[in-house]
Structures are given as structure tokens and as C-alpha cells.
Protein backbone atom coordinates (compact mmCIF):
# COMPACT_ATOMS: atom_id res chain seq x y z
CA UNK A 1 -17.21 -8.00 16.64
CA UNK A 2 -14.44 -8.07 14.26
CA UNK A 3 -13.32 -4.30 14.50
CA UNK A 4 -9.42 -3.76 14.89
CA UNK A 5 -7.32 -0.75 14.25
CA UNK A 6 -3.25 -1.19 14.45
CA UNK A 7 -1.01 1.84 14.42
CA UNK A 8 2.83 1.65 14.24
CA UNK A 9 5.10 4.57 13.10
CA UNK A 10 4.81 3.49 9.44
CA UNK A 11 1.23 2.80 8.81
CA UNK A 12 -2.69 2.94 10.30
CA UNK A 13 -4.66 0.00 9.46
CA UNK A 14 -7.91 0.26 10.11
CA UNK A 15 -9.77 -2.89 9.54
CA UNK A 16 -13.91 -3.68 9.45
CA UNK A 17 -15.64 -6.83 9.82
CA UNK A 18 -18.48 -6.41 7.83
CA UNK A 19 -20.86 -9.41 9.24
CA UNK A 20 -20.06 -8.11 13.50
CA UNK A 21 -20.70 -4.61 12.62
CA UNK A 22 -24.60 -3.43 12.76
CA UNK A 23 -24.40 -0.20 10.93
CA UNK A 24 -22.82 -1.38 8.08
CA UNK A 25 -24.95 -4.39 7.17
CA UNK A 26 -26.52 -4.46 3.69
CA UNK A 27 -24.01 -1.56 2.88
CA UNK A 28 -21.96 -3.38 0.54
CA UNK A 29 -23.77 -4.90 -3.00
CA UNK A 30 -23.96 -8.43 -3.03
CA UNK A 31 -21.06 -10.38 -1.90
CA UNK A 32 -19.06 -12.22 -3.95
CA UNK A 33 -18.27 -16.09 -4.73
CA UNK A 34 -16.45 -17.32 -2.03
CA UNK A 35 -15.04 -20.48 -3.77
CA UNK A 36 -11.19 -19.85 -3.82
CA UNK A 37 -9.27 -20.22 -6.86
CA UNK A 38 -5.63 -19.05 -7.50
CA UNK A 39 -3.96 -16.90 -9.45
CA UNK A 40 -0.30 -18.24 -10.22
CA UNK A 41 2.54 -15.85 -8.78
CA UNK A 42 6.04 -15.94 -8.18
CA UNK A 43 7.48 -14.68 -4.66
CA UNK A 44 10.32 -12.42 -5.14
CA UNK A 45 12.47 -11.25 -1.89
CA UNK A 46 16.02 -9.05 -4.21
CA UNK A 47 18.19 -6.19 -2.91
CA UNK A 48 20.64 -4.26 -4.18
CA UNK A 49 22.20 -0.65 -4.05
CA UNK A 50 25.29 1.80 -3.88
CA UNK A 51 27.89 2.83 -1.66
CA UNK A 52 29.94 5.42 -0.96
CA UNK A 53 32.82 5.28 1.63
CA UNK A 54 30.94 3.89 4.64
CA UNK A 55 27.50 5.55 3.51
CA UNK A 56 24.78 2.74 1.29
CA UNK A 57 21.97 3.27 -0.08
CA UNK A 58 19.61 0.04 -0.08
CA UNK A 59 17.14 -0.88 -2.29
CA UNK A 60 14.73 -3.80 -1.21
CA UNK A 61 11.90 -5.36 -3.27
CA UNK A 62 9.36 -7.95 -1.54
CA UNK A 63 6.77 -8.92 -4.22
CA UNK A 64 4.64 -11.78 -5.74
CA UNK A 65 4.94 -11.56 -8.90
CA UNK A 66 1.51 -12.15 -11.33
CA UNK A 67 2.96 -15.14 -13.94
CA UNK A 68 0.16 -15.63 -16.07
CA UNK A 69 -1.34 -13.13 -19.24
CA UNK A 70 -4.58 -12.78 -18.31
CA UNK A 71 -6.17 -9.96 -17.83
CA UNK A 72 -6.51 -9.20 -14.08
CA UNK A 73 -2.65 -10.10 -13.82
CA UNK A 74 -1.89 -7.57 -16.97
CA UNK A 75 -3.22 -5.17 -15.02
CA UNK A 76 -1.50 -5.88 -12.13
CA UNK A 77 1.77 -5.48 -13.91
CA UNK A 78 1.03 -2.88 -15.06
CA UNK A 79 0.06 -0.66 -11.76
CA UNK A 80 2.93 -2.01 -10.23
CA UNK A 81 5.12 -0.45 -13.05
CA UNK A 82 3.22 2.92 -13.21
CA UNK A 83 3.90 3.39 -9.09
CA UNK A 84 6.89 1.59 -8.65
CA UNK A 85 8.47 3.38 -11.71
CA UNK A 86 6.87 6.83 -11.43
CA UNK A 87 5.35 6.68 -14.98
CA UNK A 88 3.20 5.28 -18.03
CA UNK A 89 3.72 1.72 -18.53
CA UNK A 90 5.17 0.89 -22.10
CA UNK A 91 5.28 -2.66 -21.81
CA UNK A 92 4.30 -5.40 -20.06
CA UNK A 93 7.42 -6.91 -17.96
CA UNK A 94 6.46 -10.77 -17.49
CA UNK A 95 9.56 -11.74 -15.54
CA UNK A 96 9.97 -10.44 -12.02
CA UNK A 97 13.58 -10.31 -11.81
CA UNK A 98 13.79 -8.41 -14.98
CA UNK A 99 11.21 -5.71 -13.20
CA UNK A 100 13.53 -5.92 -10.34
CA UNK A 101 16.39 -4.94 -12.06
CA UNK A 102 15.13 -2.01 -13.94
CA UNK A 103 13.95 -0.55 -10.18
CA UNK A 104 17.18 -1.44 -8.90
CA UNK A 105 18.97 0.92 -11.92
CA UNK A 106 16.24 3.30 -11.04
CA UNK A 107 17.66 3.48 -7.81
CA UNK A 108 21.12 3.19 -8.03
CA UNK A 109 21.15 6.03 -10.76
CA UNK A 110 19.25 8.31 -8.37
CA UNK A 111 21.84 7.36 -5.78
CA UNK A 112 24.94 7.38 -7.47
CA UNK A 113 28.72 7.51 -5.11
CA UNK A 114 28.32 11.24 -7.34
CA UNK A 115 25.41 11.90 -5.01
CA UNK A 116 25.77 10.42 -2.16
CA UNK A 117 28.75 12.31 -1.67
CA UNK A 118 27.34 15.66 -2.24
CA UNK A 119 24.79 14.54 0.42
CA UNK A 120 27.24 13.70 2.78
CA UNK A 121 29.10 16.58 2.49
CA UNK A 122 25.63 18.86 2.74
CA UNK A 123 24.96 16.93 5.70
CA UNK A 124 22.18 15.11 5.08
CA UNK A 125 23.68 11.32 4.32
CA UNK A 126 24.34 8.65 5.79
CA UNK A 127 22.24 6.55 3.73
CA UNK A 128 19.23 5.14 2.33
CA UNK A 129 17.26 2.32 2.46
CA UNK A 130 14.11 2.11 0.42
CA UNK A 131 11.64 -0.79 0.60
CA UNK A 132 9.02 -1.58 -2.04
CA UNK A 133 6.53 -4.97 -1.54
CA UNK A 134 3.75 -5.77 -3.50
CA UNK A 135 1.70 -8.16 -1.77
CA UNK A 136 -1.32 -10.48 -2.60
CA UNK A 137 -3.54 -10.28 0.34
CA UNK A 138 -6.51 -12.70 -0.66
CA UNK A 139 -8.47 -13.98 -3.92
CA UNK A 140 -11.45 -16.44 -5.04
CA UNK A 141 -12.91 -16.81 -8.55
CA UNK A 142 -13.79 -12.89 -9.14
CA UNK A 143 -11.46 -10.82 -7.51
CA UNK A 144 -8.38 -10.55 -6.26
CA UNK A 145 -6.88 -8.00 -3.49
CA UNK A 146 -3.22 -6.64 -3.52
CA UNK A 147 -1.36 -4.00 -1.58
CA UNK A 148 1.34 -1.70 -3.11
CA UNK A 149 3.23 -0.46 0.08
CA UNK A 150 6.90 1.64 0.12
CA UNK A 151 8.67 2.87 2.81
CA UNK A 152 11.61 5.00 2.71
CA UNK A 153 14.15 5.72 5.77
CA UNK A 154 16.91 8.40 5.54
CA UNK A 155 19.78 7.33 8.23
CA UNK A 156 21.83 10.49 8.58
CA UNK A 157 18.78 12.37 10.25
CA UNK A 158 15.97 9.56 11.03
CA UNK A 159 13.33 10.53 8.87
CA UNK A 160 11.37 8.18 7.22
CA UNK A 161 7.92 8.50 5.20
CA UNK A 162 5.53 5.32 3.99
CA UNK A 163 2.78 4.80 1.29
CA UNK A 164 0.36 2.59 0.69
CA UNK A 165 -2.16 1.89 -1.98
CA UNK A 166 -4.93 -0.99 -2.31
CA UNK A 167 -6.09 -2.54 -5.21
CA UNK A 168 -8.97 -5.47 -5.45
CA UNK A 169 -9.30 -6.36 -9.23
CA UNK A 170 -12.24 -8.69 -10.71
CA UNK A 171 -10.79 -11.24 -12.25
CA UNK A 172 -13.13 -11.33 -15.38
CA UNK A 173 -11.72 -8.37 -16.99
CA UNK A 174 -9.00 -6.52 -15.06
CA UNK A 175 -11.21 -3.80 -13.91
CA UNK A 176 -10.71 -2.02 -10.74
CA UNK A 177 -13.39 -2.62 -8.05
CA UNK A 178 -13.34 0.74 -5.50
CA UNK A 179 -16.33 2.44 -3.67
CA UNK A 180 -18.74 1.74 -6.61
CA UNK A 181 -19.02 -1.82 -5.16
CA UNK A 182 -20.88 0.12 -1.97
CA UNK A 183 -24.80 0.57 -1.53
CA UNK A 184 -23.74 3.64 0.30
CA UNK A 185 -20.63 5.58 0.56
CA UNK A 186 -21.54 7.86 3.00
CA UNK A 187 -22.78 4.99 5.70
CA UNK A 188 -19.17 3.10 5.50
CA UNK A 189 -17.75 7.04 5.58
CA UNK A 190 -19.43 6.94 9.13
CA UNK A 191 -18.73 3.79 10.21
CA UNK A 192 -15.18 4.88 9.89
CA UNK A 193 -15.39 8.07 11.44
CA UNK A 194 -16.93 6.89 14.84
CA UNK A 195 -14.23 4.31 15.11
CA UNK A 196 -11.77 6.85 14.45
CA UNK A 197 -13.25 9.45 17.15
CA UNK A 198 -13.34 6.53 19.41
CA UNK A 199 -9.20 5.30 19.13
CA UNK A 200 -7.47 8.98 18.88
CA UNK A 201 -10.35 11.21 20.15
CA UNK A 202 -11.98 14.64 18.71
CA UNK A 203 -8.55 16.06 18.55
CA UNK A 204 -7.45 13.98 16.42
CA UNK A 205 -10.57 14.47 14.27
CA UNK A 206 -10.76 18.14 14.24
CA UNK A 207 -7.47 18.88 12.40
CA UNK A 208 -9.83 18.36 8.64
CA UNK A 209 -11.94 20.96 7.93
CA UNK A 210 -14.15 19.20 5.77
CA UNK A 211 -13.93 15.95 8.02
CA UNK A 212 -12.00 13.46 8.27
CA UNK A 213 -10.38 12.19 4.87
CA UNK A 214 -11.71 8.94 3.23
CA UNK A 215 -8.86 6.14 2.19
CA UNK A 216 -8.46 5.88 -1.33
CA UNK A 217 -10.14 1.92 -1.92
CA UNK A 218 -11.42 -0.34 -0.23
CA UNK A 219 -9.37 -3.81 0.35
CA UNK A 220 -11.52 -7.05 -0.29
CA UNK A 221 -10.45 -9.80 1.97
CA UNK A 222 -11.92 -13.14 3.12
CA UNK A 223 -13.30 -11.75 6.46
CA UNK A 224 -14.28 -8.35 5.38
CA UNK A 225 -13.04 -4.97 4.49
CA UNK A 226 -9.79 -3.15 5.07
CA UNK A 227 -8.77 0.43 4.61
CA UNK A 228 -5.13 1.71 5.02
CA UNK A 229 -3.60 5.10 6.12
CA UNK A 230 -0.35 6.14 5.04
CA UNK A 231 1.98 7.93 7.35
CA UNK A 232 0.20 10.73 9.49
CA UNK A 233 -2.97 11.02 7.23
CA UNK A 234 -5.87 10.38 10.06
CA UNK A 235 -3.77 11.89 13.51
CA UNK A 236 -1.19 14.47 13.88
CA UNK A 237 2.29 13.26 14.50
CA UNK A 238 2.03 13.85 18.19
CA UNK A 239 -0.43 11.20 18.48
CA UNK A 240 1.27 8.91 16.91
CA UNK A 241 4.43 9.36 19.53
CA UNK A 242 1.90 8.73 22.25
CA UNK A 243 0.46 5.65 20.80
């Protein structure tokens, strides 16, 4: 069956294929329309940043862009503001290079030469980069599926952290679509768990109390379902240096 689970310093992707796997047929409500239709978007690849003697700090935005005012895409916008920006969206930026550069002053004012500085004399320099993307993973006539995904590395002493977030939308009206779209919760929950035990072991597994932790949404794609892990939320960092 279609059951694959990729794990890489940044992110665990554990991904289900719903028709191959036994235990989670008739799990999921009814599926939907499978006649593809797109959404108009604009790829966006901009960077930008601040230096300080031979210290930068980099600032990296991958994203396609929604283009169109309809609802689904509205919403869109706007959840790509509220995380990218860290707060309430006031307004609804249509252009992506405009969104771009109000990130990019974001940035650059958090990482001023003022700063950087002080950081490199505490120590803990060196530079920044910081990578946002905001990518459409698959759509038909009723939903669409994006992931919001950052990743930040610290050069003066390696240390680097990752998020992720995914968001399917129906089409229709802009609504979310999360675990409300499942028969049963608690028979994907399991699903997930045994293929969990089965790639990092009971070890692995034992560090929750109260079991291992769900991902936030579900990802709708063509083939089936996806959940992502951020950095070290289903193993303990010593597994992932052994993987």
C-alpha cells in the first residue's frame, strides 16, 4: 500500500493512502469531486535582508500567491497574513510583492545592523536566514490544500527550528475543512499511532503521557491524506540523529 513516512532534520511527514490501507477504509465521509479545476495563483520566489560587517541576516519567501477575490482565496490571504505576520489581519493584501515587502520590513526591523551587532558582540551572531513558503499542494472543484511551512537557521551556533501548518479549504465558502470531515477520529488516531510505533519504536512513543500527540489537520491531496510534524514533535532529538 501507499504508506510512506520521510524524516529529515527539519520536518516528519507522515503520509496515508487511504484506498491501500484496511483499517482506515470508510473512515473518512464521502469523498469529494475529483474533477480538477484551478484556482489562479501567482508564484513568488523574493529575498531580501540586513547586514552587518560580514554577519546577514536573510529573509526568503517561496509562495503562490491566491490572485482572485473569492472567497476560499480571501481566506487564504488572510491566514497567510495572520502567521506570517504574527497578528490579526486588517486588510486584505491582493498583490504578492506588496505582502512580500511588508515581511521583508518585518524582518529587517527585527534585525537591524543595531542588533545584529549587539548579537555579535553577546556571541550569539553570525547570522540569520529565515525561510517562509506557502505552497499549494493540490485542488479540484471543492477544496483546495495548502501548506504554511517556516524554517529558521541561526549560523553563529547551528541551531535551527521549523513549523508547519496545513490548511485544505472548500472552495464554496472559505471554510476550513479539519477532522470534522472524519467518520472517526479516534480510528485515523490509531492508524497513525501503529505506524509510528512501527518506524521509531515504543521509545519513541512513550515520551507522551497521554499518547502520542495528534497533528493539527489533516492535508487533502489527490492520492490521500497527509499529516505533518514539525521539528521534534513525534521522537526525541536523539532519534532523529540516528535516522
Amino acid at each position: 500500500g501507499i504508506i510512506k513516512m520521510t524524516v529529515c532534520t527539519l520536518l516528519a511527514v507522515l503520509c496515508l493512502g487511504l484506498g491501500s490501507c484496511k483499517k482506515l477504509k470508510g473512515v473518512i465521509s464521502k469523498a469529494v469531486s475529483s474533477q480538477e479545476t484551478e484556482m489562479p495563483t501567482k508564484h513568488f520566489k523574493l529575498e531580501g535582508g540586513s547586514k552587518y560587517q560580514d554577519s546577514e541576516a536573510k529573509f526568503t519567501l517561496d509562495i503562490d500567491y491566491p490572485q482572485v477575490d473569492s472567497k476560499a482565496a480571501i481566506m487564504l490571504r488572510r491566514l497567510f497574513y495572520e502567521m506570517s505576520m504574527e497578528g490579526p489581519c486588517t486588510e486584505d493584501i491582493q498583490d504578492g510583492q506588496v505582502m512580500f515587502d511588508k515581511l521583508l520590513a518585518k524582518y529587517k526591523e527585527a534585525n537591524s545592523p543595531e542588533n545584529m551587532k549587539q548579537e555579535l558582540e553577546e556571541g550569539i551572531g553570525d547570522g540569520w536566514y529565515y525561510n517562509i513558503r506557502f505552497k499549494k499542494e493540490w485542488e479540484n472543484e471543492n477544496v483546495i490544500s495548502y501548506t504554511y511551512s517556516a524554517d529558521a537557521f541561526n549560523v553563529g551556533n547551528a541551531t535551527s527550528s521549523a513549523w508547519i501548518k496545513d490548511i485544505t479549504l472548500s472552495k464554496a465558502d472559505g471554510r476550513l475543512l479539519g477532522w470534522e470531515m472524519f467518520k472517526s477520529k479516534a480510528d485515523v488516531k490509531a492508524v497513525i499511532d501503529d505506524l509510528l510505533v512501527t518506524k521509531y519504536g515504543r521509545e519513541g512513543a512513550d515520551m507522551y503521557d497521554q499518547g502520542i500527540p495528534m497533528p493539527d489537520a489533516p492535508l487533502f491531496l489527490g492520492n490521500g491524506i497527509r499529516f505533518d510534524y514539525g521539528d521534534y514533535s513525534i521522537v526525541s532529538p536523539h532519534i532523529y540523529e540516528d535516522t
